[in-house]
PDB file of N, CA and C in Angstrom:
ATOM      1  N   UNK A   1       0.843  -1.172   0.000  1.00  0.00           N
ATOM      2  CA  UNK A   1       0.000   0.000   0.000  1.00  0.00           C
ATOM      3  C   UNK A   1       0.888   1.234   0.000  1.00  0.00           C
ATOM      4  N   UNK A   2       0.666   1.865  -1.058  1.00  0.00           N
ATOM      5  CA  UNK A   2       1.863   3.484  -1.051  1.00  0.00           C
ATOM      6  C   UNK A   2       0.931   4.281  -1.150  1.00  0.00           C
ATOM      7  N   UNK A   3       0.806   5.048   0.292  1.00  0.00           N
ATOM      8  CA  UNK A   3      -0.271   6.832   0.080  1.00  0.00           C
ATOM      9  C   UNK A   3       0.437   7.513  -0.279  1.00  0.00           C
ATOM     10  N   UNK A   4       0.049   8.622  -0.431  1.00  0.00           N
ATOM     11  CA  UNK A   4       0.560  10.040  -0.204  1.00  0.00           C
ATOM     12  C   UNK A   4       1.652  10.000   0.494  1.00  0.00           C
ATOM     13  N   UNK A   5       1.134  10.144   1.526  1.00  0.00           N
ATOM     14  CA  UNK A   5       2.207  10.596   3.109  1.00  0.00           C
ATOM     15  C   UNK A   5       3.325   9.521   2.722  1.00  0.00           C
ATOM     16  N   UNK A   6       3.361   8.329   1.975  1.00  0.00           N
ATOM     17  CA  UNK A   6       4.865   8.027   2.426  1.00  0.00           C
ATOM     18  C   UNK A   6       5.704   8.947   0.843  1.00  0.00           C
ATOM     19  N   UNK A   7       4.674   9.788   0.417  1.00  0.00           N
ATOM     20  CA  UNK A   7       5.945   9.940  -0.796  1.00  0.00           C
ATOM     21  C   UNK A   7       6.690  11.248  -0.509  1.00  0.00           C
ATOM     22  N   UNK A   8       5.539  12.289   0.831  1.00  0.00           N
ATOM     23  CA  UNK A   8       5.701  13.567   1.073  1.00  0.00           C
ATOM     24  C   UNK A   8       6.178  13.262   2.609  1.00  0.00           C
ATOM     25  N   UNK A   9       7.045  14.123   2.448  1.00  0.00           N
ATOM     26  CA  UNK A   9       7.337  14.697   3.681  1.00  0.00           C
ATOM     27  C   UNK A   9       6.730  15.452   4.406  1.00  0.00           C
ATOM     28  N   UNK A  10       6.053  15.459   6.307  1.00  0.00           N
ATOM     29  CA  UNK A  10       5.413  16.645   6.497  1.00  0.00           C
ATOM     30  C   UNK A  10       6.096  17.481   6.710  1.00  0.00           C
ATOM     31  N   UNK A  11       5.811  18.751   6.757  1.00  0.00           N
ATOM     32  CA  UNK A  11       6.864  19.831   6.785  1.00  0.00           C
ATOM     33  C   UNK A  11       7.034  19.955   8.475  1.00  0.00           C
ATOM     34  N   UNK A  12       8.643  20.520   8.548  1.00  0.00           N
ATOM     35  CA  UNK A  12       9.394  20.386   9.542  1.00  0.00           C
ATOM     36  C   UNK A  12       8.419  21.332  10.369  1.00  0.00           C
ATOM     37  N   UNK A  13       7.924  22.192  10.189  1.00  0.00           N
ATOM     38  CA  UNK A  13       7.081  23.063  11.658  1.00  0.00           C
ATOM     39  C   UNK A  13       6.163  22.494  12.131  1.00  0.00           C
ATOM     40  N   UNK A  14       5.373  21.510  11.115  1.00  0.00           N
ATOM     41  CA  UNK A  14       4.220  21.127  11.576  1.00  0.00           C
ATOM     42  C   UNK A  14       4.492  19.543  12.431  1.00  0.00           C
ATOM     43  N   UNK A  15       5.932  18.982  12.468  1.00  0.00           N
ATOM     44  CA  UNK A  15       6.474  18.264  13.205  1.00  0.00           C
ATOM     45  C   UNK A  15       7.299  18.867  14.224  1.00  0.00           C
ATOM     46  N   UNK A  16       7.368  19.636  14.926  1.00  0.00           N
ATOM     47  CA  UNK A  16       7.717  20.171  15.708  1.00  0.00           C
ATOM     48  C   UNK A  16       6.824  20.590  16.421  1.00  0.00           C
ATOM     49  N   UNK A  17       5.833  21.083  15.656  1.00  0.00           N
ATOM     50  CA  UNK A  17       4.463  21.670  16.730  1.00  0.00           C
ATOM     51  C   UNK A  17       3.927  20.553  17.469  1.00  0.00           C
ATOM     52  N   UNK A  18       3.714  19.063  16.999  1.00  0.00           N
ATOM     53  CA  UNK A  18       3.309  17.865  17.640  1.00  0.00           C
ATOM     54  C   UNK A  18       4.349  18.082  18.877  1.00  0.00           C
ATOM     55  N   UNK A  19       5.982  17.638  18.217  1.00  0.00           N
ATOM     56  CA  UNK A  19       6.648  17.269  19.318  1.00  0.00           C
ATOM     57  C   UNK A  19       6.229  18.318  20.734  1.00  0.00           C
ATOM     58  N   UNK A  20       6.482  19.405  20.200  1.00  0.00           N
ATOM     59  CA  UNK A  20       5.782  20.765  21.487  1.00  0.00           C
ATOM     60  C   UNK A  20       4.713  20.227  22.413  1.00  0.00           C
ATOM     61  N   UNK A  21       3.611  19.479  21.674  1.00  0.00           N
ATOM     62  CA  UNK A  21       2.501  19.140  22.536  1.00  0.00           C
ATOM     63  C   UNK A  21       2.959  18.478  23.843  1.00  0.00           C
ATOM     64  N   UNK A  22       2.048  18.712  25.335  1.00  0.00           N
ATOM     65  CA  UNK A  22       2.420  17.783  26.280  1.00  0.00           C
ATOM     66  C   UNK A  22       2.247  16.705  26.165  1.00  0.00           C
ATOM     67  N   UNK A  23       2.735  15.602  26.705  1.00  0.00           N
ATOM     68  CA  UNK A  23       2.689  14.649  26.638  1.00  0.00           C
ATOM     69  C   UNK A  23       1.440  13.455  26.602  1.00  0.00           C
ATOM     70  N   UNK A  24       0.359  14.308  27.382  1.00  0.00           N
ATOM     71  CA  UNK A  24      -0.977  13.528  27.418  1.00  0.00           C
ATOM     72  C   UNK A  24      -2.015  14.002  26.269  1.00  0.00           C
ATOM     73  N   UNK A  25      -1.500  15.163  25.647  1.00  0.00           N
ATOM     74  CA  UNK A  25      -2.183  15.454  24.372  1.00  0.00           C
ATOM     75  C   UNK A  25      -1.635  14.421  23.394  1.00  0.00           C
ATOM     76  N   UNK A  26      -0.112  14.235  22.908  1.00  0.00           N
ATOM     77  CA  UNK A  26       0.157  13.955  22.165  1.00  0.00           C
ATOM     78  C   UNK A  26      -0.435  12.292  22.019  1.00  0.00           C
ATOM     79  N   UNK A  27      -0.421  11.735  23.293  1.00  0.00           N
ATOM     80  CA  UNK A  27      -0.855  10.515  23.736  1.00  0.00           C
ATOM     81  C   UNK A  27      -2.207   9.907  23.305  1.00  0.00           C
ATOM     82  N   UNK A  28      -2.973  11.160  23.206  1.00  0.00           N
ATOM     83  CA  UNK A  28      -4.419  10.710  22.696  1.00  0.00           C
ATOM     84  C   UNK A  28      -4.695  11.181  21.483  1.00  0.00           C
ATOM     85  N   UNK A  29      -3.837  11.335  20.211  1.00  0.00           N
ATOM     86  CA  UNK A  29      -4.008  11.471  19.511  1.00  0.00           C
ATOM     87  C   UNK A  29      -4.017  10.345  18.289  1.00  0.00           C
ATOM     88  N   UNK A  30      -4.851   9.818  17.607  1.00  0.00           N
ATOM     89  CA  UNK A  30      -4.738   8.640  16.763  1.00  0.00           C
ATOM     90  C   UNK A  30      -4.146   9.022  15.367  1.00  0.00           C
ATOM     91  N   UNK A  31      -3.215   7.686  15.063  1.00  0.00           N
ATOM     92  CA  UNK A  31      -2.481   7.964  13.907  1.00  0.00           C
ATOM     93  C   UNK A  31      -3.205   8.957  12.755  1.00  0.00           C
ATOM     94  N   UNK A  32      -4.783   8.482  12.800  1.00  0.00           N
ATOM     95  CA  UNK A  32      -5.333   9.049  11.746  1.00  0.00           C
ATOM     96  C   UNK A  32      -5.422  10.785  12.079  1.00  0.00           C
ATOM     97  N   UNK A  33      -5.229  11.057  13.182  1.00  0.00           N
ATOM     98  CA  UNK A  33      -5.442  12.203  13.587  1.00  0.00           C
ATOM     99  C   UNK A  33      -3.929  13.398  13.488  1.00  0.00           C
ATOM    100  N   UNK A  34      -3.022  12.622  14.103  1.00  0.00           N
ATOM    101  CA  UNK A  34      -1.832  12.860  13.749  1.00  0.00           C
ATOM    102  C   UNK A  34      -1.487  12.997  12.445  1.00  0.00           C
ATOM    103  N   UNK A  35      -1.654  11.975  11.291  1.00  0.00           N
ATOM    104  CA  UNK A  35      -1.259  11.878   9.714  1.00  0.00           C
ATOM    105  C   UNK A  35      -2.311  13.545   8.969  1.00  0.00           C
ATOM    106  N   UNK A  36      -3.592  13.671   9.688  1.00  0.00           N
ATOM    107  CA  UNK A  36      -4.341  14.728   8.787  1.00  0.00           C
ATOM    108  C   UNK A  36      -3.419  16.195   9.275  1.00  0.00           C
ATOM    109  N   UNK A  37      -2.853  16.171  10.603  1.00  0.00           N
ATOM    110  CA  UNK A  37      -2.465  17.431  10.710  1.00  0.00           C
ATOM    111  C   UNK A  37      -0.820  17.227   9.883  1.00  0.00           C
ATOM    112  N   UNK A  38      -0.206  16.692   9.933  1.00  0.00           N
ATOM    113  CA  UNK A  38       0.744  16.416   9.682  1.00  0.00           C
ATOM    114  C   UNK A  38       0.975  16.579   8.395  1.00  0.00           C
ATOM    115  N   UNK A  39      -0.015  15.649   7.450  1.00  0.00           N
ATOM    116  CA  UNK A  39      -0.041  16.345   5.918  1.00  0.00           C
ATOM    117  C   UNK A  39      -1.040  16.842   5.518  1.00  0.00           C
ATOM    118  N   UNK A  40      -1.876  17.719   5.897  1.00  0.00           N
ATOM    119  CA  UNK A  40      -2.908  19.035   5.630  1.00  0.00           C
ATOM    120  C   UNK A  40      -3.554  18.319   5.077  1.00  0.00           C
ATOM    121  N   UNK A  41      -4.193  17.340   6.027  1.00  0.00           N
ATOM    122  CA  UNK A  41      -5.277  16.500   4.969  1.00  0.00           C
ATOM    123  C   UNK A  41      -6.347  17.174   6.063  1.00  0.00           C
ATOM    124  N   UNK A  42      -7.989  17.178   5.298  1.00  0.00           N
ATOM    125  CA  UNK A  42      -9.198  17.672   6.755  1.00  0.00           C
ATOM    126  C   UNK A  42      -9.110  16.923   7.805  1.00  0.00           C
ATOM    127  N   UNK A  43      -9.469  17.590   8.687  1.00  0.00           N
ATOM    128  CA  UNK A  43      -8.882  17.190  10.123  1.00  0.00           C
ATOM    129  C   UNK A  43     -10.656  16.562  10.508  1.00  0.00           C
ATOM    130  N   UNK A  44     -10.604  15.589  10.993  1.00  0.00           N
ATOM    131  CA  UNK A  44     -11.801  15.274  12.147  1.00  0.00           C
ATOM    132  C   UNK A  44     -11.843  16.238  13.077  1.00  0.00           C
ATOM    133  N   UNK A  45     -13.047  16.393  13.495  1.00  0.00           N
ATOM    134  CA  UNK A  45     -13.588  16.958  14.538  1.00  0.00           C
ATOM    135  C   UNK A  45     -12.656  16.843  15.971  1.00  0.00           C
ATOM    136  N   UNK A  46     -12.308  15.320  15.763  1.00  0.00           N
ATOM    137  CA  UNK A  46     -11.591  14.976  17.148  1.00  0.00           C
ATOM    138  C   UNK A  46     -10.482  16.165  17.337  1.00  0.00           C
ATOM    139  N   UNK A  47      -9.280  16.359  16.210  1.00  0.00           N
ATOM    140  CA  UNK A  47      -8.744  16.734  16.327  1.00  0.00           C
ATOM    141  C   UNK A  47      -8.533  18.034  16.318  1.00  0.00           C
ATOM    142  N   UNK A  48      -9.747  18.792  16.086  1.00  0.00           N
ATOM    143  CA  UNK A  48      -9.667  20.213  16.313  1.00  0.00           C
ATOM    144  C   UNK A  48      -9.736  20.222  17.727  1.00  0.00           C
ATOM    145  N   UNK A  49     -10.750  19.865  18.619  1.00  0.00           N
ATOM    146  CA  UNK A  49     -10.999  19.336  19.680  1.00  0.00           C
ATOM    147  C   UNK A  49      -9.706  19.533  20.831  1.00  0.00           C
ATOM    148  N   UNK A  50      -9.028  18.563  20.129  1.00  0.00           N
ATOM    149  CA  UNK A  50      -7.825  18.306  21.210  1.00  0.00           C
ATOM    150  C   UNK A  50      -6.828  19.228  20.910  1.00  0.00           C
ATOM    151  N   UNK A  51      -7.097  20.119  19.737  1.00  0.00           N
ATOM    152  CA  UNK A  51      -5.459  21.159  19.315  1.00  0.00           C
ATOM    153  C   UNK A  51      -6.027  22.324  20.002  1.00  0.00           C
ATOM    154  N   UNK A  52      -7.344  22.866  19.553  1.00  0.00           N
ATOM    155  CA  UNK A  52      -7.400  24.166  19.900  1.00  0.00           C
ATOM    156  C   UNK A  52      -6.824  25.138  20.990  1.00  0.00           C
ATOM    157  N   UNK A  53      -6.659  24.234  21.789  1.00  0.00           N
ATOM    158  CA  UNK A  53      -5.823  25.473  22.875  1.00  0.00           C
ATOM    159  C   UNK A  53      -4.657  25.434  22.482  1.00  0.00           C
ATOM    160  N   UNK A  54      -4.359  25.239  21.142  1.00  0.00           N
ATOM    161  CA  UNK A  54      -2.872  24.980  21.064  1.00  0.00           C
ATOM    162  C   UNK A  54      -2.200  25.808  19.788  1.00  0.00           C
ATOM    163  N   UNK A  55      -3.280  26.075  19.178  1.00  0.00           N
ATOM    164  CA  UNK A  55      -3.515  26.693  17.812  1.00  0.00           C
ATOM    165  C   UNK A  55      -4.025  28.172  17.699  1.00  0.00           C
ATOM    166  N   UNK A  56      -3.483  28.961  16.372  1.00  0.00           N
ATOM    167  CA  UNK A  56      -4.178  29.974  16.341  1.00  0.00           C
ATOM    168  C   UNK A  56      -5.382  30.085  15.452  1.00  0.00           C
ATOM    169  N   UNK A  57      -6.229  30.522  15.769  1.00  0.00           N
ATOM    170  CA  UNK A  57      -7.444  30.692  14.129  1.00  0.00           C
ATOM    171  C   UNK A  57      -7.364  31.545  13.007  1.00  0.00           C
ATOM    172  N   UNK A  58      -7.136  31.712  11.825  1.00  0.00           N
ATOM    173  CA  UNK A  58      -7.121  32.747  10.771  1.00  0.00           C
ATOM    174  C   UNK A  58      -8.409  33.159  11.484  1.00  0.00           C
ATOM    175  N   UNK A  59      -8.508  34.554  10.941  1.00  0.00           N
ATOM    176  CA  UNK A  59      -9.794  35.223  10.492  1.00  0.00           C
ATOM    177  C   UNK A  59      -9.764  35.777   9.236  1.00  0.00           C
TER     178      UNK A  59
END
């Protein structure tokens, strides 16, 4: 099986911003949840959920 994600790299900020997370955020986050932020795929609900205090919002 070859997706996307193994041909792209996610970009280095948006792997760093995970690593940043504490530890019990990062913990409950599911691969599928991790892989959409990671390569700007739409995010589930879950995962707005668990980032927002962590994130800024465009307006």
């Amino acid at each position: 099986m070859n997706t996307g994600e193994t041909k792209n790299k996610p970009a280095p900020e948006r792997v760093a911003f995970l690593r940043s997370l504490p530890i019990d955020v990062k913990q409950s986050l599911s691969k599928e949840e991790a892989n959409a932020f990671l390569y700007e795929l739409p995010w589930p609900e879950t995962l707005y959920e668990k980032l927002k205090d962590f994130i800024e919002e465009e307006e």
